[in-house]
N, C-alpha and C. Protein backbone atom coordinates (compact mmCIF):
# COMPACT_ATOMS: atom_id res chain seq x y z
N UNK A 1 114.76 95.92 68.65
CA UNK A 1 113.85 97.02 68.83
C UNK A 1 113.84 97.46 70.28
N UNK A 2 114.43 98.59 70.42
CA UNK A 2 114.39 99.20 71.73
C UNK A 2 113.63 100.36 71.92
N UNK A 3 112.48 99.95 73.07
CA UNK A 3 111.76 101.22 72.95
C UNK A 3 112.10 101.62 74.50
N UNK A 4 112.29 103.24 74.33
CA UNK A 4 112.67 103.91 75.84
C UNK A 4 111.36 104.16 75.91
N UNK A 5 111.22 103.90 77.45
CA UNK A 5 109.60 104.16 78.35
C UNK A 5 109.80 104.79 79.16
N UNK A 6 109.09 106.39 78.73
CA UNK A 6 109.38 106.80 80.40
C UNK A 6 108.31 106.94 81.42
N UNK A 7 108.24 106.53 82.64
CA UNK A 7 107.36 106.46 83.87
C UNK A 7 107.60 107.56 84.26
N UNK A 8 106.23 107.70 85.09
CA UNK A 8 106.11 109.32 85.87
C UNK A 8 106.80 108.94 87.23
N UNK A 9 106.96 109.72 87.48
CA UNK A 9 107.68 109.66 89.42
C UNK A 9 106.78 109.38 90.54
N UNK A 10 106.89 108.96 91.07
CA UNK A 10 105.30 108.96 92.34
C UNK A 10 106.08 109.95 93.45
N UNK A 11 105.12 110.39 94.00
CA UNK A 11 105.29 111.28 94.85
C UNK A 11 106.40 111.12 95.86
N UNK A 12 106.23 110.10 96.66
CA UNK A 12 107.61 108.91 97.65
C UNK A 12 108.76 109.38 96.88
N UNK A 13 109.40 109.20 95.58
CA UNK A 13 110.47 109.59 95.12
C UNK A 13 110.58 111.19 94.75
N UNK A 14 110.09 111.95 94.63
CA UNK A 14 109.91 112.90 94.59
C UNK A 14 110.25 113.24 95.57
N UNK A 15 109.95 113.26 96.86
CA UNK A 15 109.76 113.88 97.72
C UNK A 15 111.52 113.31 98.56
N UNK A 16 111.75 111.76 98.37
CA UNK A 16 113.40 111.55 98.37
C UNK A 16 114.11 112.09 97.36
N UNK A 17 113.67 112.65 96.38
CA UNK A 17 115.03 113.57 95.85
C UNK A 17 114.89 114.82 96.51
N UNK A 18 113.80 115.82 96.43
CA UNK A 18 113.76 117.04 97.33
C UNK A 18 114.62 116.69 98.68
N UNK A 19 114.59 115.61 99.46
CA UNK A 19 114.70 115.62 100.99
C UNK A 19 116.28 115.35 100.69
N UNK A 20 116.64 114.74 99.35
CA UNK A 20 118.23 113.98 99.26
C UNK A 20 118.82 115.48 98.73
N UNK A 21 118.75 116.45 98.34
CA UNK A 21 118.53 117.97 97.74
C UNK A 21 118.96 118.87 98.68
N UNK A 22 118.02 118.97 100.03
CA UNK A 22 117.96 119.57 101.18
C UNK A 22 119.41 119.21 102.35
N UNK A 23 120.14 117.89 101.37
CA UNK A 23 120.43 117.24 102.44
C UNK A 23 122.10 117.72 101.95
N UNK A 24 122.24 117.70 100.84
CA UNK A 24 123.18 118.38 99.87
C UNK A 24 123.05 119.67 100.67
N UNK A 25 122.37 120.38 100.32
CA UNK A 25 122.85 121.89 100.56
C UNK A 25 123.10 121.97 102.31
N UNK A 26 122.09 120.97 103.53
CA UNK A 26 123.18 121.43 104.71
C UNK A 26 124.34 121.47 104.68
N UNK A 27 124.90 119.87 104.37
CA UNK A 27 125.97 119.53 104.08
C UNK A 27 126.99 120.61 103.30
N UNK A 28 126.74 121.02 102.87
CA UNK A 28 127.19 122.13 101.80
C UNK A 28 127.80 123.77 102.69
N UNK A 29 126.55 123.92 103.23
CA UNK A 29 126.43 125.63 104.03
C UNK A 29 127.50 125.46 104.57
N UNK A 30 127.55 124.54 106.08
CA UNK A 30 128.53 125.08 106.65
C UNK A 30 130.29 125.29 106.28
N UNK A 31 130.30 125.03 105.15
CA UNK A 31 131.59 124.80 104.42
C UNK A 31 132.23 125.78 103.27
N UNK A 32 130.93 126.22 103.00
CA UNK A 32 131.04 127.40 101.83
C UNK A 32 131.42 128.67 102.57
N UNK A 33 132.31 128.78 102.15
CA UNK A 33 132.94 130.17 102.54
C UNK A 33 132.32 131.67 101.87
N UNK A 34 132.23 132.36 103.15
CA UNK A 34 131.16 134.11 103.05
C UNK A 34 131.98 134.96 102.14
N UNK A 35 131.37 135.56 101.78
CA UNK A 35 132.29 136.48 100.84
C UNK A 35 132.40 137.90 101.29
N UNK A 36 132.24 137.93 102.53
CA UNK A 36 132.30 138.89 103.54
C UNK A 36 133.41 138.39 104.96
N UNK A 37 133.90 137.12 105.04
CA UNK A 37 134.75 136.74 105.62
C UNK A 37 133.95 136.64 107.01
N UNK A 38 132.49 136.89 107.24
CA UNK A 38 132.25 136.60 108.59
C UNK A 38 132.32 135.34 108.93
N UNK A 39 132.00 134.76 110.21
CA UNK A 39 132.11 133.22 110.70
C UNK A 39 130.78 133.44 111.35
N UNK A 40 129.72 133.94 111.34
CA UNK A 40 128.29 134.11 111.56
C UNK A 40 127.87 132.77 111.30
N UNK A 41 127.43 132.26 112.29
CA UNK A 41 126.63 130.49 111.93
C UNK A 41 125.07 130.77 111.95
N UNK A 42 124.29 130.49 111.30
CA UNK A 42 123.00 130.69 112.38
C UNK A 42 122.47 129.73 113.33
N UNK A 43 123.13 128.36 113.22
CA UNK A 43 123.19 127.08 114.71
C UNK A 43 124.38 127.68 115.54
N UNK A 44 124.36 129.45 115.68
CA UNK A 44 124.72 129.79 117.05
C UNK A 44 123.71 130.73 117.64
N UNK A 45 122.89 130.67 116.83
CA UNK A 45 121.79 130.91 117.70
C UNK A 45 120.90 129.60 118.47
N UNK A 46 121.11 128.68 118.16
CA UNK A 46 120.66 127.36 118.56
C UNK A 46 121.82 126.80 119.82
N UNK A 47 122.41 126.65 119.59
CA UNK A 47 124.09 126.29 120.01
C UNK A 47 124.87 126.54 120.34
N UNK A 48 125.93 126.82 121.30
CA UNK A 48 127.13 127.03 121.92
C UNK A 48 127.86 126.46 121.60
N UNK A 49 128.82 127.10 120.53
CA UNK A 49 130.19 126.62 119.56
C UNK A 49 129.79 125.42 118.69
N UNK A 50 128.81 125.43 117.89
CA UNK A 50 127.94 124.17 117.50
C UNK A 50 129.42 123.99 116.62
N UNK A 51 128.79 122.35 116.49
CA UNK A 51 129.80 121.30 115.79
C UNK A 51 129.47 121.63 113.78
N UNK A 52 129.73 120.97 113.38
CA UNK A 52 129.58 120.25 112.17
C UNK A 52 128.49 119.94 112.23
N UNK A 53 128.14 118.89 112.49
CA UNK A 53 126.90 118.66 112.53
C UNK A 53 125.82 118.99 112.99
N UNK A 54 126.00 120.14 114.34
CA UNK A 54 124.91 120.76 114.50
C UNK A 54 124.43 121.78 113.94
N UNK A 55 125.34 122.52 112.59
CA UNK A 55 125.21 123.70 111.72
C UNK A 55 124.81 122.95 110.69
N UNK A 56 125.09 121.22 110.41
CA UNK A 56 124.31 120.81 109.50
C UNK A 56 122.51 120.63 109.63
N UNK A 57 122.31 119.87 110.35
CA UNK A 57 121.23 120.19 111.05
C UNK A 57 120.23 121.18 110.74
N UNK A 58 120.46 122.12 111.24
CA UNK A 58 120.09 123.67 111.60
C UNK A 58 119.94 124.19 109.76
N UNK A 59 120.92 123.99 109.02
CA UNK A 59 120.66 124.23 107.29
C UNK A 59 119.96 122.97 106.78
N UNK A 60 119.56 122.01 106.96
CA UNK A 60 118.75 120.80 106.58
C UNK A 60 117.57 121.48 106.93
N UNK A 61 116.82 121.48 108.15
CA UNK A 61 115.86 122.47 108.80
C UNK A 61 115.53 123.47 108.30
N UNK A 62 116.13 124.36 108.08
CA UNK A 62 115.78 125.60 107.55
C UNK A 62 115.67 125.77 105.86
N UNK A 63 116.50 124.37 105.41
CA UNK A 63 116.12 124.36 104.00
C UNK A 63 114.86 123.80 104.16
N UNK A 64 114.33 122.76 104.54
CA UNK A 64 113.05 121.82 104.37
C UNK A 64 111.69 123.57 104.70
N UNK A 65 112.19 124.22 105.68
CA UNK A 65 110.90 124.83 105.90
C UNK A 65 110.94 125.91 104.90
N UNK A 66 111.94 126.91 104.12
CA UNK A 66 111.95 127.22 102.73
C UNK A 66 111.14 125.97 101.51
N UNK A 67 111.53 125.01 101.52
CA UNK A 67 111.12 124.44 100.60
C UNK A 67 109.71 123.96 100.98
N UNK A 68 109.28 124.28 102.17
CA UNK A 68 107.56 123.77 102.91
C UNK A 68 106.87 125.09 102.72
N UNK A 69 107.23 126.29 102.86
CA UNK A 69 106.85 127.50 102.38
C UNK A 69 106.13 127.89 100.78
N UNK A 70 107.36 127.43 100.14
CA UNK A 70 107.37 127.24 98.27
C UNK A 70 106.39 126.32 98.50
N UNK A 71 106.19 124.88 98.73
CA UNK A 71 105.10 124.09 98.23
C UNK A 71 103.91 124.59 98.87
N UNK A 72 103.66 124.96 99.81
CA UNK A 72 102.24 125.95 100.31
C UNK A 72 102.01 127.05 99.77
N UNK A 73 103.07 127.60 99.12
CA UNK A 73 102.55 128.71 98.19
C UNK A 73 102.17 128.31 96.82
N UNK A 74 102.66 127.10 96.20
CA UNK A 74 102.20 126.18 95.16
C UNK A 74 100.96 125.74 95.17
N UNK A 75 101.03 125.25 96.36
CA UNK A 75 99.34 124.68 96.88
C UNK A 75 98.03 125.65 97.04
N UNK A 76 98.53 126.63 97.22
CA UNK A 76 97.21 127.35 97.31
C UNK A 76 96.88 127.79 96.17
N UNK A 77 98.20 128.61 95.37
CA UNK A 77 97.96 128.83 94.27
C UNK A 77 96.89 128.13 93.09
N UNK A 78 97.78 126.51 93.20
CA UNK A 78 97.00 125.91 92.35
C UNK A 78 95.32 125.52 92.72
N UNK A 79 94.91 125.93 93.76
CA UNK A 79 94.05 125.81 94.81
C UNK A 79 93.08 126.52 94.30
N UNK A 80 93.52 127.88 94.24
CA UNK A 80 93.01 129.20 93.78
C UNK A 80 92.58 129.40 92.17
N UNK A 81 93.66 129.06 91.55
CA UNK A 81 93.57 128.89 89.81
C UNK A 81 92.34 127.84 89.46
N UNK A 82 92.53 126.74 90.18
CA UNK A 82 90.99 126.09 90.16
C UNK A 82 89.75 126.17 90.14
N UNK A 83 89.59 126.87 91.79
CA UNK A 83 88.34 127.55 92.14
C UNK A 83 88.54 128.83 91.00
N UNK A 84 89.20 129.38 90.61
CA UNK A 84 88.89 130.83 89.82
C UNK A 84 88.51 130.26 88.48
N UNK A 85 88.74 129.21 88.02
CA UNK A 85 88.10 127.98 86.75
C UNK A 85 87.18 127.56 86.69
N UNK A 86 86.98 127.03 87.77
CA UNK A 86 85.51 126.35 88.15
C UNK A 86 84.34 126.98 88.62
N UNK A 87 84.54 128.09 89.03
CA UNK A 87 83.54 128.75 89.42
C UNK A 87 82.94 128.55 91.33
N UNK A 88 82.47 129.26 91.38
CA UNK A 88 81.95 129.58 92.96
C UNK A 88 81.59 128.18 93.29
């Protein structure tokens, strides 16, 4: 008798897959080729001839504060839907 159990996630892992997620797509940017053929980095606005890793960086960063944006817009929302439930 095999019973599958499934557990909820706690937040700690959650928040290491989002951050393991974020970490994928730097890794990712500077490598994916434009479909406009530019070589536009945006860690050259940070950087002088940035490396690899400093264009990784710079897309790790800028993903986390996209994805800090989305959860503050989550947060209030659900913030809001509450108080508009519950009353004054």
């Amino acid at each position: 008798m095999s019973e599958s159990r499934r557990r909820e996630l706690t937040v700690w892992e959650i928040i290491l897959i989002v951050e393991f997620i974020a970490l994928l797509i730097g890794l990712a940017m500077p490598i994916t080729p434009s479909k406009t053929g530019g070589d536009f980095s945006l860690a050259d606005w940070f950087f002088d001839d940035p490396s690899y890793f400093q264009e990784v960086l710079v897309y790790f960063l800028l993903t986390n504060l996209v994805l800090g944006l989305l959860a503050l817009t989550a947060l209030a929302y659900t913030y809001l839907e509450r108080r508009r439930q519950n009353g004054p």
